[in-house]
C-alpha atoms as a PDB file:
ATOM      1  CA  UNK A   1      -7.439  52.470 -24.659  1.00  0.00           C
ATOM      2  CA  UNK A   2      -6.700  48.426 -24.927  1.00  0.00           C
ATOM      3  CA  UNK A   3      -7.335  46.387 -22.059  1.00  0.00           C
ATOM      4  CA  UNK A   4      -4.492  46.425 -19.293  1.00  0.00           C
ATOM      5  CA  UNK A   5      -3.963  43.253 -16.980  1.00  0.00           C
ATOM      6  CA  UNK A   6      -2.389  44.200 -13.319  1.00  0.00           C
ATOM      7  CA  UNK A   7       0.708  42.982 -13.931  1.00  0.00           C
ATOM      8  CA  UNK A   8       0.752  45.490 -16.728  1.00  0.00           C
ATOM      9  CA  UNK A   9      -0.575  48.404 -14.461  1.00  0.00           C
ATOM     10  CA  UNK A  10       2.161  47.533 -11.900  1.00  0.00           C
ATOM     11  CA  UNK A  11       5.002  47.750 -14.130  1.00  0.00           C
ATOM     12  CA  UNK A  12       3.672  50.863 -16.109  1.00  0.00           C
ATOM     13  CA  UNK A  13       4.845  53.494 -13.179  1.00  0.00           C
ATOM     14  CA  UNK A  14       7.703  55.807 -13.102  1.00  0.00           C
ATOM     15  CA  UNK A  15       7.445  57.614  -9.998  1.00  0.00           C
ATOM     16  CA  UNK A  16       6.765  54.785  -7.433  1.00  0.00           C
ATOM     17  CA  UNK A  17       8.568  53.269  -5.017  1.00  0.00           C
ATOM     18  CA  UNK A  18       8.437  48.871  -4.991  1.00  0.00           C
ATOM     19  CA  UNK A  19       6.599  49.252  -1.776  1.00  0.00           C
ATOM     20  CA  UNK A  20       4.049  51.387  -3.381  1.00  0.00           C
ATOM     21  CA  UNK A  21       3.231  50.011  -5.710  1.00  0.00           C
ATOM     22  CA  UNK A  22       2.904  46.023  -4.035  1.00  0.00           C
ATOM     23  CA  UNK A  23       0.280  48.147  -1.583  1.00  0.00           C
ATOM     24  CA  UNK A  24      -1.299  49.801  -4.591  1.00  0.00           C
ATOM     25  CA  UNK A  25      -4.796  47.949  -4.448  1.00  0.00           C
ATOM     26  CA  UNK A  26      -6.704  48.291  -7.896  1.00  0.00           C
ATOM     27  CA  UNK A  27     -10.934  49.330  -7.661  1.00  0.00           C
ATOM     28  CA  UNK A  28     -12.984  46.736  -7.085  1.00  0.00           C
ATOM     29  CA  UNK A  29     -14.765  46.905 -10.271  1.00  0.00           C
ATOM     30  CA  UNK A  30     -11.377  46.784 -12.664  1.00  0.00           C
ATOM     31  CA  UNK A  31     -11.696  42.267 -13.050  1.00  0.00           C
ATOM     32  CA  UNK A  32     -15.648  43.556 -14.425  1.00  0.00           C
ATOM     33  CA  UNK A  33     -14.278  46.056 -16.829  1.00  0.00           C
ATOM     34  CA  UNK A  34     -14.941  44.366 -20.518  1.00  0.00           C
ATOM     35  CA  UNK A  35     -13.891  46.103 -23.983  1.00  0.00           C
ATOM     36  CA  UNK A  36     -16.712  48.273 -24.415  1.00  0.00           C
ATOM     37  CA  UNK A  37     -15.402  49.879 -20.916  1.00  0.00           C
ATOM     38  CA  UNK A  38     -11.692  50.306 -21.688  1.00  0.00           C
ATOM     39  CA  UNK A  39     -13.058  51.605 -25.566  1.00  0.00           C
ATOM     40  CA  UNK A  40     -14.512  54.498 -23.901  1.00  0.00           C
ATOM     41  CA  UNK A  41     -11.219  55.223 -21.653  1.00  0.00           C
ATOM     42  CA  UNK A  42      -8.795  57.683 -22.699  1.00  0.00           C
ATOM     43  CA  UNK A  43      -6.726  57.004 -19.598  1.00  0.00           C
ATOM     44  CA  UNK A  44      -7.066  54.795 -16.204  1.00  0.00           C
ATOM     45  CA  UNK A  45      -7.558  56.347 -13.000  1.00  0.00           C
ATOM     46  CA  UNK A  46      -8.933  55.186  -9.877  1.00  0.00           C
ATOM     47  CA  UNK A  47      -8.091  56.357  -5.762  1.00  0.00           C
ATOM     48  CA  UNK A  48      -7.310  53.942  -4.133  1.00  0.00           C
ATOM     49  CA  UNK A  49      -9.179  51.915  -1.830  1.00  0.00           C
ATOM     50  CA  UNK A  50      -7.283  51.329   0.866  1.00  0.00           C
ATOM     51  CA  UNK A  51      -4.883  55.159   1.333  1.00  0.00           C
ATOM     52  CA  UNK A  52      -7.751  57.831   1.335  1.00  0.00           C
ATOM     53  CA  UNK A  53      -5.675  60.628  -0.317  1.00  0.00           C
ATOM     54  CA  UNK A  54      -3.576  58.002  -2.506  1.00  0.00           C
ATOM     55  CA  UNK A  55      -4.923  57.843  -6.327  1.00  0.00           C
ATOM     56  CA  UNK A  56      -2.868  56.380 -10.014  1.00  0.00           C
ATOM     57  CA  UNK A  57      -3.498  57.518 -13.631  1.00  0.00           C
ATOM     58  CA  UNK A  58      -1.794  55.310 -16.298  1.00  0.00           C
ATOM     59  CA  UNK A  59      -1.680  56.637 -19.787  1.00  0.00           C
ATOM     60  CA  UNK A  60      -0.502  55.068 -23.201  1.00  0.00           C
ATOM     61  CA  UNK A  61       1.972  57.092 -25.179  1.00  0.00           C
ATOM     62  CA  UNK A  62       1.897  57.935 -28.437  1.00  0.00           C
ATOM     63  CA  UNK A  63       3.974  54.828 -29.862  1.00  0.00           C
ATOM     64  CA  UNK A  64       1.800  52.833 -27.092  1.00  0.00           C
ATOM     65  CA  UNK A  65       3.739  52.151 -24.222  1.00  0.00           C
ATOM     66  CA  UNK A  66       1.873  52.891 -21.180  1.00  0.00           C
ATOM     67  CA  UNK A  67       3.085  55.100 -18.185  1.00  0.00           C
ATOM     68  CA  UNK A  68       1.899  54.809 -14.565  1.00  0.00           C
ATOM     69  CA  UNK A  69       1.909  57.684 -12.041  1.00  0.00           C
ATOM     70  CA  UNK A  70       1.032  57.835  -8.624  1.00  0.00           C
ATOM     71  CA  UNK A  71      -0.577  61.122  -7.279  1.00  0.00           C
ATOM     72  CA  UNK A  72      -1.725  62.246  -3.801  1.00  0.00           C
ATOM     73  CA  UNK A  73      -4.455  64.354  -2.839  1.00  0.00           C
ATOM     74  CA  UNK A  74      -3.207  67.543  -1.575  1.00  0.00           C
ATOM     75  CA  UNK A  75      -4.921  68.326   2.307  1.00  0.00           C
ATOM     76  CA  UNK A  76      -6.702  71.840   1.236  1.00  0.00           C
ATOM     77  CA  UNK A  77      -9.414  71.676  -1.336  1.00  0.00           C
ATOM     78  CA  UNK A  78      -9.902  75.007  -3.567  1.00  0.00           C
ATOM     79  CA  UNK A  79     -12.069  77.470  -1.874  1.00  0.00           C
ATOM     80  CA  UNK A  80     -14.440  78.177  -5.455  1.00  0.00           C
ATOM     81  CA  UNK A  81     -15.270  75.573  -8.060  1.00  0.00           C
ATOM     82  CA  UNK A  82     -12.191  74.803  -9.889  1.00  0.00           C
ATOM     83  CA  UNK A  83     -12.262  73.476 -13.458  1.00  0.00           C
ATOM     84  CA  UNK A  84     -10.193  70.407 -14.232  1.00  0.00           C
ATOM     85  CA  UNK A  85      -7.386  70.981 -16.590  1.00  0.00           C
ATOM     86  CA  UNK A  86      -7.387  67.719 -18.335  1.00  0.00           C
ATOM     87  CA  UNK A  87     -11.237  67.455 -19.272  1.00  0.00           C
ATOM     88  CA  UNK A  88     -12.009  71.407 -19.061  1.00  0.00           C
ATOM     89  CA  UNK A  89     -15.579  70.566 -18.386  1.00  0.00           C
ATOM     90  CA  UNK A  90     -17.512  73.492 -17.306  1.00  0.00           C
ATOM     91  CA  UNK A  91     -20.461  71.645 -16.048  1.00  0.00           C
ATOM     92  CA  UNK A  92     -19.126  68.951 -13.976  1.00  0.00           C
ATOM     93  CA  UNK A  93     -21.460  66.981 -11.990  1.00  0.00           C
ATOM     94  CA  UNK A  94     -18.099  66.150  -9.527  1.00  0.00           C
ATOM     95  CA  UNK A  95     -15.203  67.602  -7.656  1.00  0.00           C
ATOM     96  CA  UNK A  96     -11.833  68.761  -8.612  1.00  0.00           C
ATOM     97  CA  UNK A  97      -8.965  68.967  -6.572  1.00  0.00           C
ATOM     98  CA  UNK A  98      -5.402  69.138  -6.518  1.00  0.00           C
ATOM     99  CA  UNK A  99      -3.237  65.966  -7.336  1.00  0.00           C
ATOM    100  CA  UNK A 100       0.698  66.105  -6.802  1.00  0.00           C
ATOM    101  CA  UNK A 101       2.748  63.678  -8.615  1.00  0.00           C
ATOM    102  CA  UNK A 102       6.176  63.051  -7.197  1.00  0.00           C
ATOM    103  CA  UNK A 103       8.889  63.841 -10.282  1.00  0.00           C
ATOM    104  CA  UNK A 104      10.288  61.075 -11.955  1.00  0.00           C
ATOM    105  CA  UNK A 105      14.298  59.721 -11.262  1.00  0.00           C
ATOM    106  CA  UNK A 106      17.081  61.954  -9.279  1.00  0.00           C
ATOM    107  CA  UNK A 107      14.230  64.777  -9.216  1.00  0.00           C
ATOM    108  CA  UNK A 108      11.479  63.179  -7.093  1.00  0.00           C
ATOM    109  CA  UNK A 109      14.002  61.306  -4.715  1.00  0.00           C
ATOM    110  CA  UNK A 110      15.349  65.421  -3.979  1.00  0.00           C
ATOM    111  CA  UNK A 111      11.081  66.122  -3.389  1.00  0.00           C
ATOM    112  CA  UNK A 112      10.194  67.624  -6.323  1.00  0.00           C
ATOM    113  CA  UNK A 113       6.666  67.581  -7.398  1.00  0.00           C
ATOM    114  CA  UNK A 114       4.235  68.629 -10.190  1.00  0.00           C
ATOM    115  CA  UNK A 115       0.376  69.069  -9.627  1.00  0.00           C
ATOM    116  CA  UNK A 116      -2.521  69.262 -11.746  1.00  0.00           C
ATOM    117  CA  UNK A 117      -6.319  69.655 -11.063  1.00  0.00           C
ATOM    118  CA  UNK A 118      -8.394  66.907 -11.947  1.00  0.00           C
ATOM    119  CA  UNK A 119     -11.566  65.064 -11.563  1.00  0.00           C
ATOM    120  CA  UNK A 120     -11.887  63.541  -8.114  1.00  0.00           C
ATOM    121  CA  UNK A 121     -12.817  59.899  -9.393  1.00  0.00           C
ATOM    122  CA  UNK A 122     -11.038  60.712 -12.965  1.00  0.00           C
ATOM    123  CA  UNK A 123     -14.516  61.017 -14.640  1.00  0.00           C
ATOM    124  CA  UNK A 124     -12.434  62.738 -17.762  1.00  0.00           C
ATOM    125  CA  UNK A 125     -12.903  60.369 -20.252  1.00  0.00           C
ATOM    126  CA  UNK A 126     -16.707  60.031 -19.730  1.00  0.00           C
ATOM    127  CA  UNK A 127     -16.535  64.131 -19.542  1.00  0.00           C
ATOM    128  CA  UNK A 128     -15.007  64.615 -22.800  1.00  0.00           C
ATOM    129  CA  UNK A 129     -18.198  62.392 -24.622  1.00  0.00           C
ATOM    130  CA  UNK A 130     -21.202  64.123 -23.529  1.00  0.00           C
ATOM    131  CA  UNK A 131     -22.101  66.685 -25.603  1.00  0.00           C
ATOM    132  CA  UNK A 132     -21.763  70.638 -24.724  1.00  0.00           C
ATOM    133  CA  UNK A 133     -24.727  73.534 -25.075  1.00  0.00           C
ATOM    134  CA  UNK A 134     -25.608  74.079 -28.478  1.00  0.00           C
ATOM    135  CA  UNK A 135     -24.064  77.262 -29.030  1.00  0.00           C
ATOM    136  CA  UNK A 136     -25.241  78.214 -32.294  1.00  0.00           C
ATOM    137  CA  UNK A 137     -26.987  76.129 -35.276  1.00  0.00           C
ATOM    138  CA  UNK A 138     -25.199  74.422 -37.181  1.00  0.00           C
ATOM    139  CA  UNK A 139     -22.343  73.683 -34.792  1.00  0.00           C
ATOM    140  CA  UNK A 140     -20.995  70.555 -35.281  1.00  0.00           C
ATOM    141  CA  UNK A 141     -21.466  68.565 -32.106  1.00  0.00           C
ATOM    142  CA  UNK A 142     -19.227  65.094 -33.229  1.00  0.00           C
ATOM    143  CA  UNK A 143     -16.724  67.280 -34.453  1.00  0.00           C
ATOM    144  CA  UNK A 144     -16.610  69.357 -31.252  1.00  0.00           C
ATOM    145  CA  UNK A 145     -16.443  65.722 -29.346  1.00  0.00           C
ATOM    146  CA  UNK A 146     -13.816  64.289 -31.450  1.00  0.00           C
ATOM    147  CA  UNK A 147     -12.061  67.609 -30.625  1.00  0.00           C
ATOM    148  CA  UNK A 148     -12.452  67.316 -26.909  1.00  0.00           C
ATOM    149  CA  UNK A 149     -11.384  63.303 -26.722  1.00  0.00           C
ATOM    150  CA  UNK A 150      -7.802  64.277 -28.859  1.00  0.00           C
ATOM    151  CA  UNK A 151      -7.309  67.205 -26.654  1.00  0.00           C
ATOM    152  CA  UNK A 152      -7.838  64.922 -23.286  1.00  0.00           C
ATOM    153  CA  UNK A 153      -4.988  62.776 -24.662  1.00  0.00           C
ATOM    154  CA  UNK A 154      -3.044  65.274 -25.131  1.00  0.00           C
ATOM    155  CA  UNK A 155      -3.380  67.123 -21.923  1.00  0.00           C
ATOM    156  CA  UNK A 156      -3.084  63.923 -19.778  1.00  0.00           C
ATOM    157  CA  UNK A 157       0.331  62.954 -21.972  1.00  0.00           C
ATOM    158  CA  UNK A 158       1.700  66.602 -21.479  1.00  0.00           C
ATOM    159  CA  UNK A 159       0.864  66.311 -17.983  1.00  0.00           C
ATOM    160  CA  UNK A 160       2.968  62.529 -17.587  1.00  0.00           C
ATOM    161  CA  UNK A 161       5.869  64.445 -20.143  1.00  0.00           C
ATOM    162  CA  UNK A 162       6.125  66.887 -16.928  1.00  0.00           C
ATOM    163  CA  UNK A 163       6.514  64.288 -14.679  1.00  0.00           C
ATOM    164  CA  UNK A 164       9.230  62.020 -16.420  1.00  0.00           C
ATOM    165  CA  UNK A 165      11.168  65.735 -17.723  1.00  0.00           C
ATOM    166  CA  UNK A 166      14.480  65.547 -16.411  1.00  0.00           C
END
């Protein structure tokens, strides 16, 4: 992912009221974050700071254009350890939960909502790199990695496509 400025973030989301997004507050670490940091992004997420169950994912598209959504926490958290559907790593060191995204347009005024389980702090990216058990000699590991990273793009891009679907 290329570096994003917060006037770029800001203007990025589709499912976001003005209001929203002018009380969005950004993490306080995102004026540190250098190229080395956005390199190893396959998306940007962070909660944020100020609404407890508030949280934002932005995501570049295939042409690269980027697209912003806004996602709350839902209230219940799953009763067993859930896997997260973008990263699909079975040994997470952190929590999954359930994140609604308000639909895009006519859809999301009328209340209409899609939800996904995901990393808590949107660890994903950083999921996706490490390496998995060794399950049998010979196995490939960077290929298996490689595999992981295009598949994380992909998941996170189907999930915004459900979003902005008519």
């Amino acid at each position: 992912m290329h570096s994003l400025t917060e006037t770029t973030i800001r203007s990025s989301f589709v499912n976001a009221s003005r209001k929203t997004i002018k009380d969005m507050a950004l993490p306080e670490s995102f004026e540190q974050m250098t190229e080395a940091d956005w390199a190893a992004l396959d998306f940007y997420g962070w909660r944020d700071p100020k609404f407890a169950r508030r949280a934002y994912v932005v995501v570049p598209t295939l042409d690269g254009d980027l697209i912003g959504v806004a996602l709350t926490q839902a209230e219940a958290t799953p009763n067993s350890r859930a896997m997260c559907n973008w990263c699909r790593d079975v040994r997470l060191p952190n929590d999954v939960v359930l994140w609604a995204a308000k639909r895009a347009g006519a859809a999301g005024r009328r209340g209409a909502t899609v939800g996904i389980l995901a990393c808590l702090d949107f660890e994903c990216s950083h999921n996706v790199r490490k390496d998995p058990p060794l399950p049998y000699d010979g196995y490939d590991m960077g290929a298996a990695r490689v595999r992981r990273i295009e598949q994380l793009a992909l998941r996170t891009l189907g999930f915004i496509e459900s979003v902005t679907a008519e």
